[in-house]
PDB file of N, CA and C in Angstrom:
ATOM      1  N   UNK A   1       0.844  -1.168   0.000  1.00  0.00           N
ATOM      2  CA  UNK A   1       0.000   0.000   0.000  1.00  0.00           C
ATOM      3  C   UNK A   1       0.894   1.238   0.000  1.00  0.00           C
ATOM      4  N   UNK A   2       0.788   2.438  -0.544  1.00  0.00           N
ATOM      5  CA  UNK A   2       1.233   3.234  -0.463  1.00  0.00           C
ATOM      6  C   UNK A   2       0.344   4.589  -0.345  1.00  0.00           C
ATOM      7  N   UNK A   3       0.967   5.794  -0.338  1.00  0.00           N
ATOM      8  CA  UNK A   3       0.318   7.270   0.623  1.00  0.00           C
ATOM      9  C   UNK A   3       0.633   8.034  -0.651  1.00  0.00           C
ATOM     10  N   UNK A   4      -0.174   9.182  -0.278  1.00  0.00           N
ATOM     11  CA  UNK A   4       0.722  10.296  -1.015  1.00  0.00           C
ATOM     12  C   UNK A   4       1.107  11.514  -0.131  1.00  0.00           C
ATOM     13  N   UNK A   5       2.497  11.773  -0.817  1.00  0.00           N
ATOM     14  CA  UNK A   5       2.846  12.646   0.468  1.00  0.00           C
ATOM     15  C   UNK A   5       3.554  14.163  -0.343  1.00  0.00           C
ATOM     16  N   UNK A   6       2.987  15.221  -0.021  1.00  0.00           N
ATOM     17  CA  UNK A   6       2.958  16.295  -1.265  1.00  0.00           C
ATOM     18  C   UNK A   6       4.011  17.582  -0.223  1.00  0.00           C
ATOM     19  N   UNK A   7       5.014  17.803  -1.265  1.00  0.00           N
ATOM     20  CA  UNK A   7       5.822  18.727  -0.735  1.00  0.00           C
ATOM     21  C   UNK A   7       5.687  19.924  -1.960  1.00  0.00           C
ATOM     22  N   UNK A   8       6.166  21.214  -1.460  1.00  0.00           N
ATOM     23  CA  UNK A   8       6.088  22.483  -2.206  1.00  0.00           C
ATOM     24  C   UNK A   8       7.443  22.951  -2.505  1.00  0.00           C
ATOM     25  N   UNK A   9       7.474  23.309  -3.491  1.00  0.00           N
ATOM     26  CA  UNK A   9       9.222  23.803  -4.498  1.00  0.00           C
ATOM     27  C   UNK A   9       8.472  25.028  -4.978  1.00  0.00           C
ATOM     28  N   UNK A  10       9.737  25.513  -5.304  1.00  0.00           N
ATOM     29  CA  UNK A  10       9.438  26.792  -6.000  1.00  0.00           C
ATOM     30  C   UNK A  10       9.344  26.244  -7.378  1.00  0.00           C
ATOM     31  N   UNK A  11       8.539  27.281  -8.198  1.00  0.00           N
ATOM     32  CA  UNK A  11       8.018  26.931  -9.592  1.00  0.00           C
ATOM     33  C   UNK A  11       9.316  26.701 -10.532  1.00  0.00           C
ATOM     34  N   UNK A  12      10.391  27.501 -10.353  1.00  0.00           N
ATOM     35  CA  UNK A  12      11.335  27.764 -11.097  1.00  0.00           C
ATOM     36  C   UNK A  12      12.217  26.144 -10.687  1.00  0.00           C
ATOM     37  N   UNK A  13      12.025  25.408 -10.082  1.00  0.00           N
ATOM     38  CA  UNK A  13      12.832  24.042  -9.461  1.00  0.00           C
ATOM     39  C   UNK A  13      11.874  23.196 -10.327  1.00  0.00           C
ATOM     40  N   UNK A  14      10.537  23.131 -10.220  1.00  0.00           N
ATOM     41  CA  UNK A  14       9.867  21.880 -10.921  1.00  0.00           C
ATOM     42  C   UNK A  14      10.271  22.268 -12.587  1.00  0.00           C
ATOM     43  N   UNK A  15      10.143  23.485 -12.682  1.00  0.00           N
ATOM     44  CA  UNK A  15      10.481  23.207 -14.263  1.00  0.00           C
ATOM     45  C   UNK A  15      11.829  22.996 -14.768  1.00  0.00           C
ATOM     46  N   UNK A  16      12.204  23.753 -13.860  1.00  0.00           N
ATOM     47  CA  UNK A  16      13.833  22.926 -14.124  1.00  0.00           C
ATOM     48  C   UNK A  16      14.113  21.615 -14.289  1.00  0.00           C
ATOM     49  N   UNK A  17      13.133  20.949 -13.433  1.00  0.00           N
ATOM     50  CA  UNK A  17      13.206  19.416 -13.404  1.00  0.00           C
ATOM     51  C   UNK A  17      12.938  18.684 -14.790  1.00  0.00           C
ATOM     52  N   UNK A  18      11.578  19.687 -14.824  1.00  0.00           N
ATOM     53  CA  UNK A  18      10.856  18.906 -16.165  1.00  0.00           C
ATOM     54  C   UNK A  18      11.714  18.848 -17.332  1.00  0.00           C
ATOM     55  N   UNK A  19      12.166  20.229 -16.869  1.00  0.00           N
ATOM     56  CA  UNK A  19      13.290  20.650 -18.405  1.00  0.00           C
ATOM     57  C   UNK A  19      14.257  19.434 -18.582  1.00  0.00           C
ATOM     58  N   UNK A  20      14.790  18.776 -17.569  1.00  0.00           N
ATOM     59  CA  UNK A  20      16.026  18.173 -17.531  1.00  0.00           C
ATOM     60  C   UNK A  20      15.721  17.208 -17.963  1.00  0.00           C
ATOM     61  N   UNK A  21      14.461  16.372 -17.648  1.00  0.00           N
ATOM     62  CA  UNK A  21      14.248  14.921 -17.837  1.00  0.00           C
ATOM     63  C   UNK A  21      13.958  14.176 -16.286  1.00  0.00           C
ATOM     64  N   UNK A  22      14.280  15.273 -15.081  1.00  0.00           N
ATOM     65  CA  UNK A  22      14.532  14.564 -13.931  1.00  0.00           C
ATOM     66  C   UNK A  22      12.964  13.919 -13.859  1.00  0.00           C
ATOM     67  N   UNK A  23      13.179  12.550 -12.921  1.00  0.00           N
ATOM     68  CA  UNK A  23      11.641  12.109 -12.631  1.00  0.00           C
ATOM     69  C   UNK A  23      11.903  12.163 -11.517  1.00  0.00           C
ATOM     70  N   UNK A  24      11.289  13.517 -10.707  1.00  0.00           N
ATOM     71  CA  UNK A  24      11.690  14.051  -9.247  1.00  0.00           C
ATOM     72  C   UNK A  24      10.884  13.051  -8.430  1.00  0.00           C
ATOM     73  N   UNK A  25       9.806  12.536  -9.060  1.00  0.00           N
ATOM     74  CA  UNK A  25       9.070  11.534  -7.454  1.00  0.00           C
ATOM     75  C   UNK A  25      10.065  10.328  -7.588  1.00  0.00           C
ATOM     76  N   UNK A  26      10.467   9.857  -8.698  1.00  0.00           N
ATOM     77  CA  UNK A  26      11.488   8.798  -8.001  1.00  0.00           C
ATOM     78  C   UNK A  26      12.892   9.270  -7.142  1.00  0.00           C
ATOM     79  N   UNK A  27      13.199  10.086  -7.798  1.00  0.00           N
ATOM     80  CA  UNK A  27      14.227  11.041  -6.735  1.00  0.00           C
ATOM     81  C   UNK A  27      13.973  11.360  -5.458  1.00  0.00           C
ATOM     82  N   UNK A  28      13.031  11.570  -5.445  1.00  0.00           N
ATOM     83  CA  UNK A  28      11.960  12.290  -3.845  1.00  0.00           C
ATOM     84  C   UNK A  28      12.002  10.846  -2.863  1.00  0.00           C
ATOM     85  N   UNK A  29      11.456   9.595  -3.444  1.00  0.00           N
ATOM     86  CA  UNK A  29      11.177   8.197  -3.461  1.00  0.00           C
ATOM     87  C   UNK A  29      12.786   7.908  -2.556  1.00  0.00           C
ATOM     88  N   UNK A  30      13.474   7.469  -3.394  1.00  0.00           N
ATOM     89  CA  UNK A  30      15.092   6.771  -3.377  1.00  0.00           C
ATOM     90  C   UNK A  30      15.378   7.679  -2.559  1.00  0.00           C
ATOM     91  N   UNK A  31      15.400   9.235  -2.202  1.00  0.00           N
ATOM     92  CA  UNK A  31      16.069  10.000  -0.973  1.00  0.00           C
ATOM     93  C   UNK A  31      15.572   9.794   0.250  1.00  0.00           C
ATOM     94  N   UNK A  32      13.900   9.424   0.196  1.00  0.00           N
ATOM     95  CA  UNK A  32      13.498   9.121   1.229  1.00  0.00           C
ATOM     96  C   UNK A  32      13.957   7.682   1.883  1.00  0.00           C
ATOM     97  N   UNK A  33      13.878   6.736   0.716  1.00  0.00           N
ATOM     98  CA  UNK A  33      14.532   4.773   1.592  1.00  0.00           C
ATOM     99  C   UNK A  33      15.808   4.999   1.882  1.00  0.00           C
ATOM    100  N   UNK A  34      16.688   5.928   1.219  1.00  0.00           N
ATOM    101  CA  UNK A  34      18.094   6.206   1.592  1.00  0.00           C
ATOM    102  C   UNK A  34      18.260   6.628   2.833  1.00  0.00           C
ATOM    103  N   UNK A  35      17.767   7.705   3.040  1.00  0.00           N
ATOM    104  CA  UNK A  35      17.465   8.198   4.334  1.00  0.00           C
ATOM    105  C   UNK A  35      17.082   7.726   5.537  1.00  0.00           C
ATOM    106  N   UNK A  36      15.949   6.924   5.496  1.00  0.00           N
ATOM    107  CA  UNK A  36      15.516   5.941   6.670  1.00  0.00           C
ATOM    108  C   UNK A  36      16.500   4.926   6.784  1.00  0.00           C
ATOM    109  N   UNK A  37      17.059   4.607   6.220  1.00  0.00           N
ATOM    110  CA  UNK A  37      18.246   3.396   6.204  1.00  0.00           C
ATOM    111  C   UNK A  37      19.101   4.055   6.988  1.00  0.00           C
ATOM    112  N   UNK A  38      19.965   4.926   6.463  1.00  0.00           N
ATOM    113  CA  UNK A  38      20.583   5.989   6.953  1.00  0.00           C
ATOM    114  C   UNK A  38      20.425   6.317   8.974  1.00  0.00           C
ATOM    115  N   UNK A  39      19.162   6.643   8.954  1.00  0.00           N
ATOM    116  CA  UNK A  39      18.862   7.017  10.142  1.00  0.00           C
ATOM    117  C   UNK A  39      18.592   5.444  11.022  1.00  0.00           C
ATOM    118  N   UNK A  40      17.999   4.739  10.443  1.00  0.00           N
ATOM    119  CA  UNK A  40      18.400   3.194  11.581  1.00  0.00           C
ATOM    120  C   UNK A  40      19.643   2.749  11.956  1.00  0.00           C
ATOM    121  N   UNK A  41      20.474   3.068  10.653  1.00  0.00           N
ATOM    122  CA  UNK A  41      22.107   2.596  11.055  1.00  0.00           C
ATOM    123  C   UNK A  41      21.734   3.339  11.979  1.00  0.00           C
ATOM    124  N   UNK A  42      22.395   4.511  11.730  1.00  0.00           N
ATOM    125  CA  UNK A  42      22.693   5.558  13.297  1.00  0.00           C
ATOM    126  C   UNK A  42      22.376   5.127  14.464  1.00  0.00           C
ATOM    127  N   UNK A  43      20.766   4.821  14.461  1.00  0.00           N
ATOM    128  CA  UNK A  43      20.066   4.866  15.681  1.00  0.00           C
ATOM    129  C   UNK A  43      20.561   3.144  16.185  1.00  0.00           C
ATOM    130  N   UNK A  44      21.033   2.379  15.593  1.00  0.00           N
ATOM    131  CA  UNK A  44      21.641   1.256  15.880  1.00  0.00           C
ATOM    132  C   UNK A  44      22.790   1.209  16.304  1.00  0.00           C
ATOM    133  N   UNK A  45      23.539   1.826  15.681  1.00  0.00           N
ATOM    134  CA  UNK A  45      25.029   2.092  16.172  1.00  0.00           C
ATOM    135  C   UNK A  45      24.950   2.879  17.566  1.00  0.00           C
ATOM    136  N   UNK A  46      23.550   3.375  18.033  1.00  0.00           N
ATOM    137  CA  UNK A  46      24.122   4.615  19.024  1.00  0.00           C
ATOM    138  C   UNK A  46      23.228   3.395  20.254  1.00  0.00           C
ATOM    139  N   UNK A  47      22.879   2.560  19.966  1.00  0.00           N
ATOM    140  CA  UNK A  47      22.122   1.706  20.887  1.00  0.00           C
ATOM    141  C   UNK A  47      23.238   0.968  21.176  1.00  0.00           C
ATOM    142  N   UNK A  48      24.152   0.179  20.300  1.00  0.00           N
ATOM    143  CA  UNK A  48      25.175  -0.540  20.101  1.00  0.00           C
ATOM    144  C   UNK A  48      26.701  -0.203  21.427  1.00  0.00           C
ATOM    145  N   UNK A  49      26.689   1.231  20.619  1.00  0.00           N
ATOM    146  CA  UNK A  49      27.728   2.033  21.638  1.00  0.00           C
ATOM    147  C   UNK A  49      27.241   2.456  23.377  1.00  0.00           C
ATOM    148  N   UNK A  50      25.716   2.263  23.242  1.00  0.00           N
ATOM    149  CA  UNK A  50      25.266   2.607  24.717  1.00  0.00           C
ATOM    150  C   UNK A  50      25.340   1.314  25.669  1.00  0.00           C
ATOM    151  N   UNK A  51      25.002   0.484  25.081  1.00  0.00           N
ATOM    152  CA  UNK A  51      25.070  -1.039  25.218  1.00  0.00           C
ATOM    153  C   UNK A  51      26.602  -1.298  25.575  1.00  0.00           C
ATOM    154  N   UNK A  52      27.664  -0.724  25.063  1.00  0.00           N
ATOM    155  CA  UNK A  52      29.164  -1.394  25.005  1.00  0.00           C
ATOM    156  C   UNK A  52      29.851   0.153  26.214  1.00  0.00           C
ATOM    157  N   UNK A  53      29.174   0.672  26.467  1.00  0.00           N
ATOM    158  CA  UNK A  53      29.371   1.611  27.407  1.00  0.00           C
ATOM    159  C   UNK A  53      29.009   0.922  29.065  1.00  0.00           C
ATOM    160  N   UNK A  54      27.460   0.726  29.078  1.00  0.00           N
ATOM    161  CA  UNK A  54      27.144  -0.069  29.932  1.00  0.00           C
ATOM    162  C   UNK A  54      27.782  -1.209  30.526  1.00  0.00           C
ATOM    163  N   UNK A  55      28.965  -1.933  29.958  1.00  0.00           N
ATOM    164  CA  UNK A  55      29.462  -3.417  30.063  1.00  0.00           C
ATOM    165  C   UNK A  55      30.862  -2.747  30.161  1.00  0.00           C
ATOM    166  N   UNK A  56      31.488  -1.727  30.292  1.00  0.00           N
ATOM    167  CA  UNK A  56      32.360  -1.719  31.166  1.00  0.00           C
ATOM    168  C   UNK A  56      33.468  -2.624  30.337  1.00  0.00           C
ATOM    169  N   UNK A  57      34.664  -2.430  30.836  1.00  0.00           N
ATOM    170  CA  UNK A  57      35.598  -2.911  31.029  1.00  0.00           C
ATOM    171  C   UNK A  57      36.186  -4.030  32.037  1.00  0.00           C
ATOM    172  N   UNK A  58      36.306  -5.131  31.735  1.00  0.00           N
ATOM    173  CA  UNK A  58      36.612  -6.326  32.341  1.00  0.00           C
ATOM    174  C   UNK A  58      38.260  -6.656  32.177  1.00  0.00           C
ATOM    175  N   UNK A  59      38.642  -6.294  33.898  1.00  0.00           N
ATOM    176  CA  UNK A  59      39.726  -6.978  34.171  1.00  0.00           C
ATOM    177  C   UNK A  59      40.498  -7.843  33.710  1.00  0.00           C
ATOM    178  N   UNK A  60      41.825  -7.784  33.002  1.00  0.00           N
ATOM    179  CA  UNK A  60      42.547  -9.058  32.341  1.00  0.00           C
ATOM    180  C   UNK A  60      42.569  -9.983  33.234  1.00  0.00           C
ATOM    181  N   UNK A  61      42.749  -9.988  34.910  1.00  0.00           N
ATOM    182  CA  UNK A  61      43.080 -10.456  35.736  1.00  0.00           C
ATOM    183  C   UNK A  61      41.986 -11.548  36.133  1.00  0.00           C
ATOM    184  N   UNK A  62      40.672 -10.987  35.771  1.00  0.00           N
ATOM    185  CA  UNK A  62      39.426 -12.120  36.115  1.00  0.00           C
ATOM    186  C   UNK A  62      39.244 -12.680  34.981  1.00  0.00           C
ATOM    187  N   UNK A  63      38.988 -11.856  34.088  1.00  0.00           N
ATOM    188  CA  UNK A  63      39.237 -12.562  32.705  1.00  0.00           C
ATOM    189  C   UNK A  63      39.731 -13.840  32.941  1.00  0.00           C
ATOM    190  N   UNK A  64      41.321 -14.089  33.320  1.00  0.00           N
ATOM    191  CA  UNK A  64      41.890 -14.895  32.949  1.00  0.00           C
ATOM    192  C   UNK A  64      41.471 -15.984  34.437  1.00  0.00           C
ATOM    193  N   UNK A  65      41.287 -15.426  35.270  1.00  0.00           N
ATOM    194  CA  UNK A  65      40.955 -16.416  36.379  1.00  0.00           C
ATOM    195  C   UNK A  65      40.042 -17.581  35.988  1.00  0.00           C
ATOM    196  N   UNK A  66      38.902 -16.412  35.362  1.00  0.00           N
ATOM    197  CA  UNK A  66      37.579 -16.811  35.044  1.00  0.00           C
ATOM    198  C   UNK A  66      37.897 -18.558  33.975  1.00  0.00           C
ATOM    199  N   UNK A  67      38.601 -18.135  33.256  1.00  0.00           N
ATOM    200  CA  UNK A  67      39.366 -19.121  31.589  1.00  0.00           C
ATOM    201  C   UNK A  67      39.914 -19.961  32.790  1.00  0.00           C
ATOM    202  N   UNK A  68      40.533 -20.572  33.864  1.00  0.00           N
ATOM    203  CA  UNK A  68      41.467 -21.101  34.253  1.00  0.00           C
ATOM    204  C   UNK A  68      40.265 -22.201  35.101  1.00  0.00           C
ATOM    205  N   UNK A  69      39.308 -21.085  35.743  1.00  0.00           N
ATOM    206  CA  UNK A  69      38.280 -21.902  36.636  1.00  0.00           C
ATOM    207  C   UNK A  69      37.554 -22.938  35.841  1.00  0.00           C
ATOM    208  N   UNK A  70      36.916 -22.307  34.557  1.00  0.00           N
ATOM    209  CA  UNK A  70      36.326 -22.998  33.631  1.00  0.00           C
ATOM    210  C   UNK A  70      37.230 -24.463  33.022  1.00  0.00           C
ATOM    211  N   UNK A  71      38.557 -23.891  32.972  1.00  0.00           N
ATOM    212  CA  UNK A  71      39.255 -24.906  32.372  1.00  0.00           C
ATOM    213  C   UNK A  71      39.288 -26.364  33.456  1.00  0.00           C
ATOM    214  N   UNK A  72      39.861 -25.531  34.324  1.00  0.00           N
ATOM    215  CA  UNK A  72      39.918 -26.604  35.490  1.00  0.00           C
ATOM    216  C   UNK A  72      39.037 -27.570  36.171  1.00  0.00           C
ATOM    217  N   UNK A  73      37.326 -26.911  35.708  1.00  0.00           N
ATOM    218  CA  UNK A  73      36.443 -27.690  36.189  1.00  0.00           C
ATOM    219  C   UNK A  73      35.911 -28.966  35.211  1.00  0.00           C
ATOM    220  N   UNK A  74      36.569 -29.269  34.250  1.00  0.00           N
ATOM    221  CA  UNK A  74      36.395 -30.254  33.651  1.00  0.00           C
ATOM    222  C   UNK A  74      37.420 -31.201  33.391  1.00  0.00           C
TER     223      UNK A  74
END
């Protein structure tokens, strides 16, 4: 399903368009899926980095305890 979603240019931009050949709703179209893509990375990466903020830094020292206990219990 799709919407229609109506934006305003100055007159002198649409005919420019027309003049050119541009087919501005697919242009309009492709800037918009570009964009939302665009903005999920981001908003993923900034969840990602909040997430790897939260978890801290872990001790080489338990770290390695931790690897030795595990090892040892089997």
């Amino acid at each position: 399903m799709s919407t229609i979603v109506a934006i305003r240019v100055p007159k002198q931009l649409k005919e420019a368009l027309e003049e050119l050949g541009i087919d501005y709703s697919r242009e309009v179209k492709e800037f918009l899926e570009r964009r939302v893509r665009e903005e999920r990375l981001k908003r993923s990466i900034e969840k990602l980095e909040e997430f790897k903020r939260g978890l801290g830094k872990i001790d080489g020292n338990l770290a390695a305890r931790f690897i030795r206990e595990v090892r040892e219990s089997r």
